[in-house]
C-alpha atoms as a PDB file:
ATOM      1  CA  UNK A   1      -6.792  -0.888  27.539  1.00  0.00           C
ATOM      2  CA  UNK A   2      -7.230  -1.612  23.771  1.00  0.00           C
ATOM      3  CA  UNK A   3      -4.526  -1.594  21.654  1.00  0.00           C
ATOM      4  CA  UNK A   4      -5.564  -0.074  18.047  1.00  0.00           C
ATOM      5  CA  UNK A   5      -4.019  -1.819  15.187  1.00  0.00           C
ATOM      6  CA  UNK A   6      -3.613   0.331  11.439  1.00  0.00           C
ATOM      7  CA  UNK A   7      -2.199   0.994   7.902  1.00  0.00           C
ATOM      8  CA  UNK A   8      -0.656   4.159   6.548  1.00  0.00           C
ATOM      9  CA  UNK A   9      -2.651   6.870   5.295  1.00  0.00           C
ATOM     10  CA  UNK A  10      -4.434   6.472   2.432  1.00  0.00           C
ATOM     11  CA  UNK A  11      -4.742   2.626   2.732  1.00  0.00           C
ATOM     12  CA  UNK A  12      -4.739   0.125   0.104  1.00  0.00           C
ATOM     13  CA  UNK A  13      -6.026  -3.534   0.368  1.00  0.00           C
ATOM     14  CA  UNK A  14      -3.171  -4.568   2.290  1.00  0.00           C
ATOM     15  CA  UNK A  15      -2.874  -2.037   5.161  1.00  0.00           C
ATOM     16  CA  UNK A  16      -6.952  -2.358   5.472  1.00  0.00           C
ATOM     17  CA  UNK A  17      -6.755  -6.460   5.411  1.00  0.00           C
ATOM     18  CA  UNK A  18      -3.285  -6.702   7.941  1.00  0.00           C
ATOM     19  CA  UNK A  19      -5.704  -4.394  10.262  1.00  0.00           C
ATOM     20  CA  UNK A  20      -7.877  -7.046  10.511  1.00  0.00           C
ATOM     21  CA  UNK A  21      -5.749  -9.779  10.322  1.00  0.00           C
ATOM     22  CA  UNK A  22      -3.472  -8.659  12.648  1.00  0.00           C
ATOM     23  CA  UNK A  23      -5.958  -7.820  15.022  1.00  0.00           C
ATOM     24  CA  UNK A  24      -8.076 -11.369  15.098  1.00  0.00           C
ATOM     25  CA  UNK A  25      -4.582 -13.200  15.803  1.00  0.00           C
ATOM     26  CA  UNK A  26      -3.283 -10.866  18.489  1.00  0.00           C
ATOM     27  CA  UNK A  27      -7.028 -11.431  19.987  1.00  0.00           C
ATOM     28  CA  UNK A  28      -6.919 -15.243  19.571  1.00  0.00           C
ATOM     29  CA  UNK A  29      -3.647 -14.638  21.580  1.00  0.00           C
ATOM     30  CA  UNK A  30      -5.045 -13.009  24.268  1.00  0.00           C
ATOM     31  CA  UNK A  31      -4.807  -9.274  23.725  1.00  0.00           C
ATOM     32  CA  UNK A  32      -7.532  -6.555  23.393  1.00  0.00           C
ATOM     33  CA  UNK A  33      -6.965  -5.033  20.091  1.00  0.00           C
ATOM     34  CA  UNK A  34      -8.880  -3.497  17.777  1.00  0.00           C
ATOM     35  CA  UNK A  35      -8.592  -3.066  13.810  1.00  0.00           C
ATOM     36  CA  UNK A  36      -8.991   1.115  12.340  1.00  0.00           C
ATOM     37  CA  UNK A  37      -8.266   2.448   9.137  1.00  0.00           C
ATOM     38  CA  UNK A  38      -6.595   6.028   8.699  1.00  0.00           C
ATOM     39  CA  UNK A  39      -8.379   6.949   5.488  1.00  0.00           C
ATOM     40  CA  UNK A  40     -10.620   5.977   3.190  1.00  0.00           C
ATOM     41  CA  UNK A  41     -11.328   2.724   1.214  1.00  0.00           C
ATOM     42  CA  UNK A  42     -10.666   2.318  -2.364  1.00  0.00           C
ATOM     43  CA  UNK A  43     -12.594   0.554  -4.507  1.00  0.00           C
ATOM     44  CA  UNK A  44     -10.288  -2.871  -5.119  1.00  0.00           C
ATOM     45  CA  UNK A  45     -10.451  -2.753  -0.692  1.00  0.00           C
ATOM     46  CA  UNK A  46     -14.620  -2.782  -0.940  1.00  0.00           C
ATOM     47  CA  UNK A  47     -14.355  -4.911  -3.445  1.00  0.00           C
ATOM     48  CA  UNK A  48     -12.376  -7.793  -1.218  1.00  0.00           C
ATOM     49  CA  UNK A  49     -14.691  -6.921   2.110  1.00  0.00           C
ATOM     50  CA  UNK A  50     -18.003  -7.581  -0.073  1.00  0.00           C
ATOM     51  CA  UNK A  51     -16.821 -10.631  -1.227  1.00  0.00           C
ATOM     52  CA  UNK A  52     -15.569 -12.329   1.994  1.00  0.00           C
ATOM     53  CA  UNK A  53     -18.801 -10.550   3.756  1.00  0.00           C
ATOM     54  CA  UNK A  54     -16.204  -8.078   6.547  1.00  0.00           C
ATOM     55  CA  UNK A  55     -17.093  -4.728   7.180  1.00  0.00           C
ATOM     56  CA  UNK A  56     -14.356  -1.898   6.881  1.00  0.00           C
ATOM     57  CA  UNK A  57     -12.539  -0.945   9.809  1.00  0.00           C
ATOM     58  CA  UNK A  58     -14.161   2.201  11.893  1.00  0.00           C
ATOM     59  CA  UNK A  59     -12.156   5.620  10.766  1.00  0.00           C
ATOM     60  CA  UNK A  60      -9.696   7.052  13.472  1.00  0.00           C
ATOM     61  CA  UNK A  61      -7.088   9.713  12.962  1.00  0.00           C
ATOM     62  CA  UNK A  62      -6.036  10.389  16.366  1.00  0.00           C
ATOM     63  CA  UNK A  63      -4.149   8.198  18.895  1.00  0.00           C
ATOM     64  CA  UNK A  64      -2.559  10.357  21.509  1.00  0.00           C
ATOM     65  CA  UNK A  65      -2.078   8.291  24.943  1.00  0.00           C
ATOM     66  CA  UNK A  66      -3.156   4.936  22.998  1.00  0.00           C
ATOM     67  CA  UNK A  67      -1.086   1.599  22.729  1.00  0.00           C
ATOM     68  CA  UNK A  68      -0.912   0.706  18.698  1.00  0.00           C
ATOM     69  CA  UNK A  69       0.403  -1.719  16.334  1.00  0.00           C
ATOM     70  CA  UNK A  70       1.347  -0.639  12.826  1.00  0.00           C
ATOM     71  CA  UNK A  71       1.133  -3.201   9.916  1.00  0.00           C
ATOM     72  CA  UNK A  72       2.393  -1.756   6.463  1.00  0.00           C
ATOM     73  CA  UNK A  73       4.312   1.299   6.761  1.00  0.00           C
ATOM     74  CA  UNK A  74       7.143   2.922   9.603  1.00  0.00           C
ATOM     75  CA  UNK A  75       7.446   6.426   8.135  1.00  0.00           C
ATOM     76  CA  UNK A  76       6.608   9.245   9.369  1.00  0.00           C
ATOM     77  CA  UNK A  77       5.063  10.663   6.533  1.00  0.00           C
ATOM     78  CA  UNK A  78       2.665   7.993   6.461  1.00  0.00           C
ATOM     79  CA  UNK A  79       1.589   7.950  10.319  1.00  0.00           C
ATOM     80  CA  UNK A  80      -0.997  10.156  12.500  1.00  0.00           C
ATOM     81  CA  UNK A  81       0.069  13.389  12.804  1.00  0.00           C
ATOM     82  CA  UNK A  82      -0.126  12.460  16.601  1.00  0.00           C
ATOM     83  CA  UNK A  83       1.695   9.352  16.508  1.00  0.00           C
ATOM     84  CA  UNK A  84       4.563  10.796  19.276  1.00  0.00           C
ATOM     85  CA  UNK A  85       1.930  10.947  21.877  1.00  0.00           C
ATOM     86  CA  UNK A  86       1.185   6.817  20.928  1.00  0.00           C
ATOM     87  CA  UNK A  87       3.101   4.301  22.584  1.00  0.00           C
ATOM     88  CA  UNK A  88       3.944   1.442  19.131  1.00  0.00           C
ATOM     89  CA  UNK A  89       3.815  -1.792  21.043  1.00  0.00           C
ATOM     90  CA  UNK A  90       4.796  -3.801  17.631  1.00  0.00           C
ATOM     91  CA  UNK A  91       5.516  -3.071  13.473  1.00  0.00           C
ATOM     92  CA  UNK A  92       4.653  -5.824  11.058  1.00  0.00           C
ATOM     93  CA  UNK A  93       5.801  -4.412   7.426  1.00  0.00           C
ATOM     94  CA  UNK A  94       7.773  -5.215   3.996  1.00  0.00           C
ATOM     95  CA  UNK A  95       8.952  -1.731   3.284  1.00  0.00           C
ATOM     96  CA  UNK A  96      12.735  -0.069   4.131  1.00  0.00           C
ATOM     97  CA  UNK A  97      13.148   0.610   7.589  1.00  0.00           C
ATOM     98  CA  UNK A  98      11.511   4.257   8.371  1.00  0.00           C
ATOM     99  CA  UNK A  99      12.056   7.160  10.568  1.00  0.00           C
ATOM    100  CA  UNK A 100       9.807   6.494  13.422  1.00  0.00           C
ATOM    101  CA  UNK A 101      11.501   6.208  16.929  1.00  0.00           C
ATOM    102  CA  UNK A 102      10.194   4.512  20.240  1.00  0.00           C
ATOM    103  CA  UNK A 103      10.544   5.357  23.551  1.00  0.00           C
ATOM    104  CA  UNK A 104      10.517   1.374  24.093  1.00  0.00           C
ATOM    105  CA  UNK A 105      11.322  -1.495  22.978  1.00  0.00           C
ATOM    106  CA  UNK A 106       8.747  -3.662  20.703  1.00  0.00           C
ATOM    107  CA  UNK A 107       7.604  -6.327  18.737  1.00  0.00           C
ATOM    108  CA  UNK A 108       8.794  -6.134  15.428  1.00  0.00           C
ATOM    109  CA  UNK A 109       7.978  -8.581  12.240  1.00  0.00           C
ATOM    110  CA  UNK A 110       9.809  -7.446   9.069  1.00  0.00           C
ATOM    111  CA  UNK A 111      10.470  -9.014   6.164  1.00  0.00           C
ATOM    112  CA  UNK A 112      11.575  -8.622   2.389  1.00  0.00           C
ATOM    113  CA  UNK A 113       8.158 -10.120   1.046  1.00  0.00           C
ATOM    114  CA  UNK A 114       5.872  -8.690  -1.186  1.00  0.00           C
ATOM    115  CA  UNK A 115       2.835  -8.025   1.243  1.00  0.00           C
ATOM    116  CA  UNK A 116       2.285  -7.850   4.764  1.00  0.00           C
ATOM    117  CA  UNK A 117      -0.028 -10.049   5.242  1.00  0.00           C
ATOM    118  CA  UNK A 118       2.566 -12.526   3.954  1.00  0.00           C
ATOM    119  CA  UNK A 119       4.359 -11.793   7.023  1.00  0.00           C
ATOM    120  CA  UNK A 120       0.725 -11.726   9.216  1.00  0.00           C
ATOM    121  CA  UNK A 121       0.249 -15.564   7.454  1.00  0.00           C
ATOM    122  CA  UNK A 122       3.910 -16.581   8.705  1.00  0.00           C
ATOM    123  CA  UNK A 123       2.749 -15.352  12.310  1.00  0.00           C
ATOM    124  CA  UNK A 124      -0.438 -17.630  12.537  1.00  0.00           C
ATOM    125  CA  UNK A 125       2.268 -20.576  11.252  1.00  0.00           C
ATOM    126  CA  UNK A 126       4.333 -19.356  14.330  1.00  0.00           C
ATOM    127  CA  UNK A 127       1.705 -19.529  16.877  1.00  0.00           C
ATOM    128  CA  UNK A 128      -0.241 -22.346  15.705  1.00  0.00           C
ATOM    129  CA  UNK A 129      -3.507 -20.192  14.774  1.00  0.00           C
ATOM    130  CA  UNK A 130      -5.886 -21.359  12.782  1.00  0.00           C
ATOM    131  CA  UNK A 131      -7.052 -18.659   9.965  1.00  0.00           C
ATOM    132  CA  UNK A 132     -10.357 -19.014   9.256  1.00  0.00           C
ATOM    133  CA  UNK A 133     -11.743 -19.201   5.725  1.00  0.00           C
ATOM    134  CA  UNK A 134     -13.306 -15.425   5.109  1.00  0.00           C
ATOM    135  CA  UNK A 135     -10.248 -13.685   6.491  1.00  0.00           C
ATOM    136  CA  UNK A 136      -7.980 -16.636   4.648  1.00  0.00           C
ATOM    137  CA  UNK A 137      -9.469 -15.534   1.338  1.00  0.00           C
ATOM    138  CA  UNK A 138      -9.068 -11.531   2.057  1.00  0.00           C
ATOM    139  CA  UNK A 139      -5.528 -12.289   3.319  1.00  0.00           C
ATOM    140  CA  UNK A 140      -5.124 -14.155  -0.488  1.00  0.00           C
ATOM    141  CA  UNK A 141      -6.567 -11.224  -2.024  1.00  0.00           C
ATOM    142  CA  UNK A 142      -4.224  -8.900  -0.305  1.00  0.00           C
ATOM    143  CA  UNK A 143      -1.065 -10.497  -1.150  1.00  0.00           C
ATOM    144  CA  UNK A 144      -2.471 -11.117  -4.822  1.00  0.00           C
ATOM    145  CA  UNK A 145      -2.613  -7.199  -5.035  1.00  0.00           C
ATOM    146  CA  UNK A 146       0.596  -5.791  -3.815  1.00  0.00           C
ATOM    147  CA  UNK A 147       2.567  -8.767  -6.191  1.00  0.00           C
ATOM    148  CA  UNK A 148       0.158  -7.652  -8.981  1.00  0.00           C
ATOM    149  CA  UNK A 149      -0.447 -11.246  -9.097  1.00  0.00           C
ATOM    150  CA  UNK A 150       3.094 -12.313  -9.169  1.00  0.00           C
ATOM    151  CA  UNK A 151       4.280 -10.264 -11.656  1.00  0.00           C
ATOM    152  CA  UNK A 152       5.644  -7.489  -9.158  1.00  0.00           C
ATOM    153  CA  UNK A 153       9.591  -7.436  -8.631  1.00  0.00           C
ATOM    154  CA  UNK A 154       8.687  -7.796  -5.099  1.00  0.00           C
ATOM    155  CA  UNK A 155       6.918 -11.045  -5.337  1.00  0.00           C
ATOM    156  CA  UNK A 156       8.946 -13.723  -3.715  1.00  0.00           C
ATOM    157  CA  UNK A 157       8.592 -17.598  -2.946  1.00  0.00           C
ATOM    158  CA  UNK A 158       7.059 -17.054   0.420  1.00  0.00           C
ATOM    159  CA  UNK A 159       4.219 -15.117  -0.911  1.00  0.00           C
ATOM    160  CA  UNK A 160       3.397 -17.248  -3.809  1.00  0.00           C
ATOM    161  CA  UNK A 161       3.443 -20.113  -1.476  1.00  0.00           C
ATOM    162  CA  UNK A 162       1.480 -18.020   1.331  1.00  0.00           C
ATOM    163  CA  UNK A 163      -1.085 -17.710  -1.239  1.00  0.00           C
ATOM    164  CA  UNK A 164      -1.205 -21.475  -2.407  1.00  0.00           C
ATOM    165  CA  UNK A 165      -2.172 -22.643   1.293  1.00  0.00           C
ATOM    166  CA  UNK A 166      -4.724 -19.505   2.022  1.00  0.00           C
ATOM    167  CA  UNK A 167      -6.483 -20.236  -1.040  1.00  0.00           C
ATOM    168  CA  UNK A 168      -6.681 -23.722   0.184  1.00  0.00           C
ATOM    169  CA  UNK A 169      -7.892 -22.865   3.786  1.00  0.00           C
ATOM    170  CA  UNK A 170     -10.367 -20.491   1.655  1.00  0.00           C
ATOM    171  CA  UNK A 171     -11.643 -22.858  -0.909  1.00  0.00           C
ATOM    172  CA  UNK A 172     -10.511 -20.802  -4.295  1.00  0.00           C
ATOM    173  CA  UNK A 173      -9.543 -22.890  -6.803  1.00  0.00           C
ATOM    174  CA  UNK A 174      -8.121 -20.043  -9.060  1.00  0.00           C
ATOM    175  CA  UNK A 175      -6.725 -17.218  -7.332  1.00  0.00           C
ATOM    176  CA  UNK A 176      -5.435 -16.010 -10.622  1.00  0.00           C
ATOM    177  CA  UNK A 177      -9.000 -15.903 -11.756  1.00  0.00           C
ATOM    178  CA  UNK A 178     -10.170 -13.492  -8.205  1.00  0.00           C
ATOM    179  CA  UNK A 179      -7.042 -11.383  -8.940  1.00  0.00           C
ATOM    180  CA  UNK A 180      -8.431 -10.469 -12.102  1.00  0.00           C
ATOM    181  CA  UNK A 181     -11.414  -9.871 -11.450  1.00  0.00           C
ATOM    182  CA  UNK A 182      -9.855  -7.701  -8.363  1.00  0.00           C
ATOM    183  CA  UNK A 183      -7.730  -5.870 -10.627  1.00  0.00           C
ATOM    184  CA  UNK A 184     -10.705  -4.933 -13.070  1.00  0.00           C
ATOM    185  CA  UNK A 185     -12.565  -3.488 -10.112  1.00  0.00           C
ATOM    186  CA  UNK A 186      -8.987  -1.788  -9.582  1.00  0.00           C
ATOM    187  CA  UNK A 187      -9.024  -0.436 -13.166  1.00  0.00           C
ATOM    188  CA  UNK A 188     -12.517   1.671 -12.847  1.00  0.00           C
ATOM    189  CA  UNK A 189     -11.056   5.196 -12.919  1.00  0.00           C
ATOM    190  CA  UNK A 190     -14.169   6.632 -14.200  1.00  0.00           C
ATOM    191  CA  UNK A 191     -16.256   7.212 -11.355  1.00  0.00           C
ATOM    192  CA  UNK A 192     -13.669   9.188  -9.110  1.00  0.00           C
ATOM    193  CA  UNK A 193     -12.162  12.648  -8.895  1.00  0.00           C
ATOM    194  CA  UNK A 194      -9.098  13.174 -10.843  1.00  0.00           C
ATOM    195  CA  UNK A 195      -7.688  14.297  -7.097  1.00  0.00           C
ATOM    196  CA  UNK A 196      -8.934  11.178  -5.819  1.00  0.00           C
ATOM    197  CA  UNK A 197      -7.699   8.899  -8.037  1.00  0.00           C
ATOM    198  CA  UNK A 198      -3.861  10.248  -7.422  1.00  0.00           C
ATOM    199  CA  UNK A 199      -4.711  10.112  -4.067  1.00  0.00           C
ATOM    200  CA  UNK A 200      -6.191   6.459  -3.970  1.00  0.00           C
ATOM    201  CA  UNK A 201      -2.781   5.089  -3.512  1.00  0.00           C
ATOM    202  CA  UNK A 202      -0.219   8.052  -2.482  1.00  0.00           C
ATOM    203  CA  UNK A 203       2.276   7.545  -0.069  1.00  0.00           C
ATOM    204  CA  UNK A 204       4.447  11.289   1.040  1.00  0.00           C
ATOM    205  CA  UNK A 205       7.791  10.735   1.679  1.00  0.00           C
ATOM    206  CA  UNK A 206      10.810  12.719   3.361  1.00  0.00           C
ATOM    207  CA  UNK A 207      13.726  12.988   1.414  1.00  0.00           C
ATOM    208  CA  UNK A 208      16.491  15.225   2.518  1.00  0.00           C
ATOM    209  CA  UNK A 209      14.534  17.621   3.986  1.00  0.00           C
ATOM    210  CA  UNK A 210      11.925  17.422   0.649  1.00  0.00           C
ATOM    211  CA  UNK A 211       8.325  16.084   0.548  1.00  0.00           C
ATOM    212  CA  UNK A 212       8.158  13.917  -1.892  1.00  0.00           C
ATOM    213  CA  UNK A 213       4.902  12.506  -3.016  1.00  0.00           C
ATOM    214  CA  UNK A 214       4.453   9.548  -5.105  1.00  0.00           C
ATOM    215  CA  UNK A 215       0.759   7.845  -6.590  1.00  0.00           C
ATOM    216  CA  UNK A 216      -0.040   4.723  -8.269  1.00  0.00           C
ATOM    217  CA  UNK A 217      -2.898   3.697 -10.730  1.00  0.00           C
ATOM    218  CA  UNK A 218      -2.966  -0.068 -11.496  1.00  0.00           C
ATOM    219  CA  UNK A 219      -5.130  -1.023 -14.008  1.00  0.00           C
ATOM    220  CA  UNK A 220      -5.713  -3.649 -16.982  1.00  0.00           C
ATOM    221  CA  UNK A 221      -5.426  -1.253 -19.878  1.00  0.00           C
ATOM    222  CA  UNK A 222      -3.271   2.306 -19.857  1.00  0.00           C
ATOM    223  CA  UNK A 223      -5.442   3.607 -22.564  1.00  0.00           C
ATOM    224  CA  UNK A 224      -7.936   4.462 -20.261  1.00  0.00           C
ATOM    225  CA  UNK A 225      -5.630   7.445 -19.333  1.00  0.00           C
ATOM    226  CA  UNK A 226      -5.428   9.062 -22.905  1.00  0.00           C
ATOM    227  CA  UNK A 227      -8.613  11.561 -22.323  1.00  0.00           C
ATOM    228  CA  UNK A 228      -7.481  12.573 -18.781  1.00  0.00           C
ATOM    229  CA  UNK A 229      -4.132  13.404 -18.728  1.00  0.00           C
ATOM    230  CA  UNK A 230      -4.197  16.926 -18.350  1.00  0.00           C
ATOM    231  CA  UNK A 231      -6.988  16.980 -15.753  1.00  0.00           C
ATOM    232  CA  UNK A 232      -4.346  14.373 -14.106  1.00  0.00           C
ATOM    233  CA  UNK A 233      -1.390  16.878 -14.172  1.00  0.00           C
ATOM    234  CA  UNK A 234      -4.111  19.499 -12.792  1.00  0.00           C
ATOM    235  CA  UNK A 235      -5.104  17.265  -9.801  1.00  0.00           C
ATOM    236  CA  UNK A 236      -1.461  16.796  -8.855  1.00  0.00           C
ATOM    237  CA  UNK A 237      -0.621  20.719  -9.336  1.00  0.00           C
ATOM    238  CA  UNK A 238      -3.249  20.902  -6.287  1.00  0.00           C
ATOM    239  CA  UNK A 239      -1.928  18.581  -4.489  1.00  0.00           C
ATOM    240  CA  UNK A 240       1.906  19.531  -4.598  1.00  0.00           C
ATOM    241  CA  UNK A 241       0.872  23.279  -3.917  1.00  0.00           C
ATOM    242  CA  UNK A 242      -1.264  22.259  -1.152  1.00  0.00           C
ATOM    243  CA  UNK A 243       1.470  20.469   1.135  1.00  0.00           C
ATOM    244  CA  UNK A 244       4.437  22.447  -0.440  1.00  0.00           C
ATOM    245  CA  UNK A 245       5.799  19.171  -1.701  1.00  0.00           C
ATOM    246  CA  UNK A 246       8.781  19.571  -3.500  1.00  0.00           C
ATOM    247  CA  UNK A 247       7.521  16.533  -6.141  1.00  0.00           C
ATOM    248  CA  UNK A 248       4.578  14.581  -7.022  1.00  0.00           C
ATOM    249  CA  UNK A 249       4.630  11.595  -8.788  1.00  0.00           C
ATOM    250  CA  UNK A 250       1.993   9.639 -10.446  1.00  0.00           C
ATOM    251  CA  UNK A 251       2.483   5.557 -11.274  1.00  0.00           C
ATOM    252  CA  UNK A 252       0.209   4.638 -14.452  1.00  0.00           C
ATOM    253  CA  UNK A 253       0.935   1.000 -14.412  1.00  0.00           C
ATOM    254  CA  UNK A 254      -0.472  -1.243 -16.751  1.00  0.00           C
ATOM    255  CA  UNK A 255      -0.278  -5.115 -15.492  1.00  0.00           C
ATOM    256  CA  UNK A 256      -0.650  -6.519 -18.651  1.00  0.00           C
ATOM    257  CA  UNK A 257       2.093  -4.504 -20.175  1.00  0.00           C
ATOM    258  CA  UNK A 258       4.050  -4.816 -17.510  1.00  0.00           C
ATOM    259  CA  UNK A 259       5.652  -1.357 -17.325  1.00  0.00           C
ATOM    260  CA  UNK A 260       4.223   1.933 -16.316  1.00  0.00           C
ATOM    261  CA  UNK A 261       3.972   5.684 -17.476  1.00  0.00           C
ATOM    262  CA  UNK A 262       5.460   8.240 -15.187  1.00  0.00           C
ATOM    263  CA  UNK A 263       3.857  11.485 -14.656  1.00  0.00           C
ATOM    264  CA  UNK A 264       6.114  14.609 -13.176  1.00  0.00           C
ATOM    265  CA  UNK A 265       5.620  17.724 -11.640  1.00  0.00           C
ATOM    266  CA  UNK A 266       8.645  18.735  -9.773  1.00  0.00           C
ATOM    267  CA  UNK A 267      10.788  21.481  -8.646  1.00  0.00           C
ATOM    268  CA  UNK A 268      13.271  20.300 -10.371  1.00  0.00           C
ATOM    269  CA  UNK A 269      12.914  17.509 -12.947  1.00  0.00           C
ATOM    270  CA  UNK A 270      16.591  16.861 -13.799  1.00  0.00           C
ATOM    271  CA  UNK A 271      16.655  14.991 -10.759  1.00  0.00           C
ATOM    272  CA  UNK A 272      13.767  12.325 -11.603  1.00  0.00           C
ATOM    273  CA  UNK A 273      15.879  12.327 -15.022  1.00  0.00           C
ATOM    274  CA  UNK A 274      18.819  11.014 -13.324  1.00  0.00           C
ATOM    275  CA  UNK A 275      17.114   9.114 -11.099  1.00  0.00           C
ATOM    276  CA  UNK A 276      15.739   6.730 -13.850  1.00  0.00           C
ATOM    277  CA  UNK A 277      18.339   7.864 -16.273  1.00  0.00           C
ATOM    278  CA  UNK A 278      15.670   9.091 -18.904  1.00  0.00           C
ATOM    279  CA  UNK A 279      14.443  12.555 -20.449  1.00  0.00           C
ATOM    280  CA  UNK A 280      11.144  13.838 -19.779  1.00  0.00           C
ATOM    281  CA  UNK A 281       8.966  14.243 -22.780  1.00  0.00           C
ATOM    282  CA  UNK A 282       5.719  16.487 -21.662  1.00  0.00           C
ATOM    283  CA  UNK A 283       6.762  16.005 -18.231  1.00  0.00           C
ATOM    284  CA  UNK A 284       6.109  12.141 -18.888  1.00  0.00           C
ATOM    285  CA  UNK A 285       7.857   9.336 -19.622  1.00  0.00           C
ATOM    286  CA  UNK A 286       7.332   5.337 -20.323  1.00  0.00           C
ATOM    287  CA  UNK A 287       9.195   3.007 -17.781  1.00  0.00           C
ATOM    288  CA  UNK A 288       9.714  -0.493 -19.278  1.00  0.00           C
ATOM    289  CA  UNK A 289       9.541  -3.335 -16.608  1.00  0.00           C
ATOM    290  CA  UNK A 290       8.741  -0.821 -13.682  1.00  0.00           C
ATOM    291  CA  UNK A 291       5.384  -2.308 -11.520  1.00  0.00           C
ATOM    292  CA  UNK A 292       7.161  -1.874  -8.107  1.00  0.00           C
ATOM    293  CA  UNK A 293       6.830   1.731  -5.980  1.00  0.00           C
ATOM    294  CA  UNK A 294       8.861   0.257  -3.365  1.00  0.00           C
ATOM    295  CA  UNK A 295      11.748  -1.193  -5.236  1.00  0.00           C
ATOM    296  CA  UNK A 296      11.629   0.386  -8.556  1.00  0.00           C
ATOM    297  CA  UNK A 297      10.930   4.039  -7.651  1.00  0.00           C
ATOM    298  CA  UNK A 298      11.250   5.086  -3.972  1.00  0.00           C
ATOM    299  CA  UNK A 299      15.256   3.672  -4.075  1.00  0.00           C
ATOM    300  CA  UNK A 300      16.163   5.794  -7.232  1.00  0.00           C
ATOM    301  CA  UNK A 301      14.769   8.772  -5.827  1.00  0.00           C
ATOM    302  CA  UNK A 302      16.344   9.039  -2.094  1.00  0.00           C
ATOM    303  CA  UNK A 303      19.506   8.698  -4.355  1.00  0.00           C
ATOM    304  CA  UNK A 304      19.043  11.759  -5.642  1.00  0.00           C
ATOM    305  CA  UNK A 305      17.476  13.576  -2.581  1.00  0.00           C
END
């Protein structure tokens, strides 16, 4: 019996990249597994895939009665809706500990890194696997977008030097240079819904009882924002009505800046103004320094929740 191997919903490059990673060592090791994505791919994702000539993993939602790894993510929120019914052989993330629960015992690789297939890169170190040099340089890629090439509070040591030997084993020269290039591909927000660009990088989380749903736009240059603001805070009405969320949050993070504009609609603001000890202006507000969801957002919140 295969053993399916995914990313949260709504995937970005490195829940889609893990899948595959994960998958071709756990094969070289001699199990049956097999890479799927929950959602759809964004943009940056196709971007990497074209380049390193891999095809997307196929689409599954459902995985009642299946054995599955998860790479990326351990809440909830972010699994199948039938994800009880799935017996989780093994977790490989870089987020908090979630609220998932197993009826057995499993294999779990988590660490405080900045990507997860950081973590995927230590376990082909571990078990003497070879990574070959397509899914080297998508691994690179990966890890180059959740540190925001390196400039990410999350960005540790291991990464940077995770990167350093997969470029090698991948022939790049300048992974600085592809990271750019990946993040300009990143920054087209022009040829997408307004509800599909706050939902090209959402994540829904549970805190204290509350949906809370945050987004985040990376891109090379905020101004690109100016004209679409208010279609923005329209997109995100729809999508907190639609799930009765109690907020919805949207990330406008400019890498060269280094900070990013937060967008609000909640049922009650006062607590993302205590949360980042700020006030709202417009139901907006510019957050100096802030490029992290994981570390610089999601912990402020669930103190306030």
């Amino acid at each position: 019996m295969s053993a399916y191997i995914f990313g949260h919903t709504t995937p970005d490059s490195d829940s889609i990249i893990g899948a595959l990673s994960l998958s071709y060592l756990k094969n070289q090791l001699g199990e049956d597994t097999i890479p799927v994505r929950q959602g759809e791919v964004n943009p940056e994702t196709a971007f990497i895939l074209e380049r390193f000539g891999f095809e997307a993993p196929a689409l599954k939602t459902e995985f009642a009665g299946e054995n599955v790894y998860l790479i990326d993510f351990m809440e909830r929120s972010q699994s199948p809706k039938d994800i009880d019914e799935a017996t989780i052989l093994g977790i490989v993330d870089h987020h908090k500990m979630g609220d998932l629960k197993t009826d057995t015992p499993l294999e779990m690789w988590v660490r405080p890194v900045g990507c997860s297939n950081t973590i995927v890169k230590e376990m082909f170190d571990h078990h003497n696997v070879k990574i070959p040099k397509e899914l080297a340089g998508m691994m690179m890629c990966a890890i180059l977008s959740d540190t925001v090439i390196f400039k990410s509070p999350t960005c540790t040591k291991t990464d940077t030097k995770a990167v350093k030997e997969l470029a090698e084993i991948a022939g790049i020269e300048n992974p600085k240079e592809l990271g750019m290039e990946m993040f300009i591909v990143k920054s087209d927000v022009l040829n997408d819904t307004k509800e599909a660009l706050v939902l090209r990088d959402f994540k829904d989380f549970n805190m204290g009882g509350n949906t809370i749903g945050v987004g985040q736009l990376e891109v090379v240059d905020l101004s690109v924002f100016d004209n679409m603001k208010e279609e923005l805070f329209a997109a995100m009405q729809k999508i907190k009505d639609e799930a009765d969320r109690h907020t919805v949050l949207l990330l406008l993070t400019d890498i060269m800046q280094e900070g990013s504009q937060l967008l609000v609609l909640s049922n009650d603001n006062s607590k993302i103004e205590s949360a980042f000890e700020m006030t709202l202006d417009d139901n907006q507000v510019w957050l100096p320094k802030v490029m992290s969801r994981k570390k610089q957002v999601i912990p402020f919140l669930e103190k306030q929740f």
